[in-house]
C-alpha atoms as a PDB file:
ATOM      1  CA  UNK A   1      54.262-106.253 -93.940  1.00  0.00           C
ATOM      2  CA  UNK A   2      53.839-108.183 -97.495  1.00  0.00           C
ATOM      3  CA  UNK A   3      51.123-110.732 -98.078  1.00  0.00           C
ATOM      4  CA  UNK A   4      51.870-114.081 -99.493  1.00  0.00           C
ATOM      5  CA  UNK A   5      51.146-114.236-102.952  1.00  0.00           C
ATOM      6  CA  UNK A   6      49.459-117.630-104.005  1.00  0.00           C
ATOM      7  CA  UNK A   7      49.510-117.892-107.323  1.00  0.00           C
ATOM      8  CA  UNK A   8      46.892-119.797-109.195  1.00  0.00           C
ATOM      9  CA  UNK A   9      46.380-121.422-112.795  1.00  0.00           C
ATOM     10  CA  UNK A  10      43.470-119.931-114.262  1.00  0.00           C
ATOM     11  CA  UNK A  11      43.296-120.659-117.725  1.00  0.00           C
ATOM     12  CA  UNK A  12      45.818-121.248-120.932  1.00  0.00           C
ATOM     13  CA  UNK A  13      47.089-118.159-122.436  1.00  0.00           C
ATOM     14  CA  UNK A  14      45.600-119.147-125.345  1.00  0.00           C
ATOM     15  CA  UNK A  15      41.925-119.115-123.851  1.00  0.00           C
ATOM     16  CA  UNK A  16      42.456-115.224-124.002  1.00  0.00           C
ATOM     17  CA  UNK A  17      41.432-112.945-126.723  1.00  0.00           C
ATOM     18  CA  UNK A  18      43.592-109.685-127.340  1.00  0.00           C
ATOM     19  CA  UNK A  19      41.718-106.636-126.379  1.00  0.00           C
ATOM     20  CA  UNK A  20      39.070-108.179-125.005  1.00  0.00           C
ATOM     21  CA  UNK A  21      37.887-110.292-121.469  1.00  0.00           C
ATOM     22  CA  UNK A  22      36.747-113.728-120.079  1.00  0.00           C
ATOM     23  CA  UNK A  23      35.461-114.942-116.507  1.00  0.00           C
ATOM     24  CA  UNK A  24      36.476-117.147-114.457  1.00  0.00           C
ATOM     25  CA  UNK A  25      34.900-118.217-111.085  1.00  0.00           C
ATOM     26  CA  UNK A  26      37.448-118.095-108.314  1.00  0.00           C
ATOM     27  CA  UNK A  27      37.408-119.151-104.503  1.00  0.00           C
ATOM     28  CA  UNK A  28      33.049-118.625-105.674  1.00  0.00           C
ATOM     29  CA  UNK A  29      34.206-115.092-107.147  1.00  0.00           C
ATOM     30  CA  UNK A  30      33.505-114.272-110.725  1.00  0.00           C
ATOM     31  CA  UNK A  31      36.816-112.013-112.232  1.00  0.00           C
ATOM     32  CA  UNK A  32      37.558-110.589-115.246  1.00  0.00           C
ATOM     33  CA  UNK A  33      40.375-111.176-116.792  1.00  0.00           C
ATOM     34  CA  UNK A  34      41.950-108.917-119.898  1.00  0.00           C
ATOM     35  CA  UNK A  35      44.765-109.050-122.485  1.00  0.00           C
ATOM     36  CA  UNK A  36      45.370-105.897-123.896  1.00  0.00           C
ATOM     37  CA  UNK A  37      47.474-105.677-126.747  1.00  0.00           C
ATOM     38  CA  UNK A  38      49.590-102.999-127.824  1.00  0.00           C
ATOM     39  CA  UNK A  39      51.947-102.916-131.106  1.00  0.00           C
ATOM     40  CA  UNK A  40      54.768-103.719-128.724  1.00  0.00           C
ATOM     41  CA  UNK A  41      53.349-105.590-125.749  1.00  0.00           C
ATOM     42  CA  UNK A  42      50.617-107.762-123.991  1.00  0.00           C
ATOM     43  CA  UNK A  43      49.487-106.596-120.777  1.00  0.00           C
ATOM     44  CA  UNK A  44      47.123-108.125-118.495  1.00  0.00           C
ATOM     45  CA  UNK A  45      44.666-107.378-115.906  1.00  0.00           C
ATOM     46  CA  UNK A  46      42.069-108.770-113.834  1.00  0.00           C
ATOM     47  CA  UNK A  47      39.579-107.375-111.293  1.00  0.00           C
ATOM     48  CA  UNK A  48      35.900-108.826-110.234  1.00  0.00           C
ATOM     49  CA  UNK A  49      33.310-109.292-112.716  1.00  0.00           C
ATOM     50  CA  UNK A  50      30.729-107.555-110.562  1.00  0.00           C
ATOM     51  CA  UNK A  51      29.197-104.336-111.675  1.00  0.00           C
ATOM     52  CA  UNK A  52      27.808-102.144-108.522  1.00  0.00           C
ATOM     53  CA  UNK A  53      26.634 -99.414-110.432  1.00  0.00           C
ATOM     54  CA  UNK A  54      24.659-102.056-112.758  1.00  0.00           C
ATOM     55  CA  UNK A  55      24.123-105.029-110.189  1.00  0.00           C
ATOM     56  CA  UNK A  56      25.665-107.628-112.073  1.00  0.00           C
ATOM     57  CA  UNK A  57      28.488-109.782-113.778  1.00  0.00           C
ATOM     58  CA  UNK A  58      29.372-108.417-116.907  1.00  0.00           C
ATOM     59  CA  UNK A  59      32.340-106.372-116.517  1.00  0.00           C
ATOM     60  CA  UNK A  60      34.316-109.159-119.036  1.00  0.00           C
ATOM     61  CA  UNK A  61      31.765-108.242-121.096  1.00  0.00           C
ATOM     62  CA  UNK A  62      32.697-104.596-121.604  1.00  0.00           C
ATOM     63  CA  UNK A  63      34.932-102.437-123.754  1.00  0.00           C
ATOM     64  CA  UNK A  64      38.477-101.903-123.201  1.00  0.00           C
ATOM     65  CA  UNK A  65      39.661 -98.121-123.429  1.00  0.00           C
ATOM     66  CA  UNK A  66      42.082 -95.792-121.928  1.00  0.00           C
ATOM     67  CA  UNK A  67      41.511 -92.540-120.057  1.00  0.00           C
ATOM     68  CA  UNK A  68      44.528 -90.412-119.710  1.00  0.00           C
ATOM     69  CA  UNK A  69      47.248 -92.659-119.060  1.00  0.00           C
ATOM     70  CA  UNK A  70      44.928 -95.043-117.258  1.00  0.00           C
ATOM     71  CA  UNK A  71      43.273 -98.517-119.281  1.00  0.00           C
ATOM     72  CA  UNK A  72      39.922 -98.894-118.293  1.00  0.00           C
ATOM     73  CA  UNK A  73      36.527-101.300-118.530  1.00  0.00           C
ATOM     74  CA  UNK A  74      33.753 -99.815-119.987  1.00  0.00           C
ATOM     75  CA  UNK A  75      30.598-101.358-118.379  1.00  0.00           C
ATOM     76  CA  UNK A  76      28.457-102.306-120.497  1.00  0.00           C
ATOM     77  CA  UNK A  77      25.488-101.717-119.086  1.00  0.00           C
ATOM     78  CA  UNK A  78      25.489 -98.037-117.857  1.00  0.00           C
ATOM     79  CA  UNK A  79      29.215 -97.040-119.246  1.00  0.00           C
ATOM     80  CA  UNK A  80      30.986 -96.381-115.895  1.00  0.00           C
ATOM     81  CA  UNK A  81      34.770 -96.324-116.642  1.00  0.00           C
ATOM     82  CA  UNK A  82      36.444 -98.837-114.145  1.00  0.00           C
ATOM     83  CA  UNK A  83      40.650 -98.571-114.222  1.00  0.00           C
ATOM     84  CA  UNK A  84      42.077-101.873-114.797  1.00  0.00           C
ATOM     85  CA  UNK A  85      45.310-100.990-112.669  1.00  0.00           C
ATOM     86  CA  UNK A  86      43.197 -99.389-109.936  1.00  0.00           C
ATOM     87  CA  UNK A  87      39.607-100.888-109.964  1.00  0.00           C
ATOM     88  CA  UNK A  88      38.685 -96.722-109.251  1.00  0.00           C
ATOM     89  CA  UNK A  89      35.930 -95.884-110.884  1.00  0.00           C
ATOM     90  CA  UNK A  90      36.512 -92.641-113.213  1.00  0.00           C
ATOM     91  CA  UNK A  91      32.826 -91.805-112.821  1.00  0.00           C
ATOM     92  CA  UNK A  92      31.672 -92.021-109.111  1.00  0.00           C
ATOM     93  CA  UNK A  93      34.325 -91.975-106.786  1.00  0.00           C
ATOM     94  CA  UNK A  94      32.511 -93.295-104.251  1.00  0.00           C
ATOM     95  CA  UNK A  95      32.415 -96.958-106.056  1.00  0.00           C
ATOM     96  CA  UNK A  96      35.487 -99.584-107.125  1.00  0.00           C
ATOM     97  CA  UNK A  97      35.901-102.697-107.996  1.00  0.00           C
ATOM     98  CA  UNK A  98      38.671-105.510-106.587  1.00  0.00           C
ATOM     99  CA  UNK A  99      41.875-106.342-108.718  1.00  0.00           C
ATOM    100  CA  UNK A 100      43.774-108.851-108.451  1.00  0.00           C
ATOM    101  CA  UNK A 101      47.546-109.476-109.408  1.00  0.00           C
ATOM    102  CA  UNK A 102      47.772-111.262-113.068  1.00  0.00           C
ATOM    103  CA  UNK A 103      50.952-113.070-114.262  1.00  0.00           C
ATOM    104  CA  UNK A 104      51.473-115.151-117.622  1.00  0.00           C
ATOM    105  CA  UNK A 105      53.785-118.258-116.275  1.00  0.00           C
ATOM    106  CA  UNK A 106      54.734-120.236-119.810  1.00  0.00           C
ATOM    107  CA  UNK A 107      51.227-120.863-121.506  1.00  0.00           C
ATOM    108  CA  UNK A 108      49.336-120.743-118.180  1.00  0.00           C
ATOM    109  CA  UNK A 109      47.405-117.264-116.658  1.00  0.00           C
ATOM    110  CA  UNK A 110      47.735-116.933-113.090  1.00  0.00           C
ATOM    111  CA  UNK A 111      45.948-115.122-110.443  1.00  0.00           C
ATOM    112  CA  UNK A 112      46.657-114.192-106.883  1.00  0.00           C
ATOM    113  CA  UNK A 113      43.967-115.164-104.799  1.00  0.00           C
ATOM    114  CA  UNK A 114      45.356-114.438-101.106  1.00  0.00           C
END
C-alpha cells in the first residue's frame, strides 16, 4: 500500500547553499536539508538533524562527502558517515537517521511530512 505524500513548503530555493545544509523545524522536528551540486546537476536531500551517536542537532552542520557510490553527512562532532539516500549509518550499523522525501517545486523546497 502507498502512503500519501503531503508535500510541504519549506523554504525558497534560494535559502539553500550548494554543497552545504540548513534546518528547519518541522511538525517540532529539526531536519536537515542539503543541495549538493555536481557539474551537471543539483540534488537534494533531507533527513533529521539529530545526531544519536553525538546527542544533538547538528547534522546540517556537517560535511558533505561520498562513500562509494553513496553521498553522505559527516557529523561533525564524532565523524560518523550518515547516507543521505538511506539515513544508514556507514559506521555503526546498529544506528540511522530518518529521511524524508525532498522536491524543488518552482523556487520553493518541499518536504514530505506524512
Amino acid at each position: 500500500m502507498n502512503k500519501e505524500q503531503n508535500w510541504t513548503d519549506i523554504c525558497k530555493l534560494d535559502d539553500l547553499v550548494d554543497n552545504s545544509g540548513v534546518c528547519a523545524l518541522v511538525n517540532g522536528e529539526q531536519v536537515a536539508i542539503f543541495k549538493v551540486q555536481t557539474k551537471d546537476e543539483a540534488q537534494f536531500y533531507a533527513v533529521s538533524n539529530w545526531d544519536p551517536i553525538g546527542k544533538a542537532n547538528v547534522l546540517y552542520r556537517g560535511l558533505i562527502g561520498s562513500v562509494a557510490d553513496k553521498t553522505v553527512i559527516i557529523s561533525p562532532l564524532y565523524k560518523q558517515r550518515y547516507c543521505l539516500q538511506s539515513g544508514a549509518c556507514l559506521d555503526d550499523e546498529q544506528q540511522n537517521v530518518s529521511v524524508y522525501g525532498v522536491r524543488v517545486e518552482g523556487d520553493k523546497v518541499q518536504l514530505d511530512v506524512v
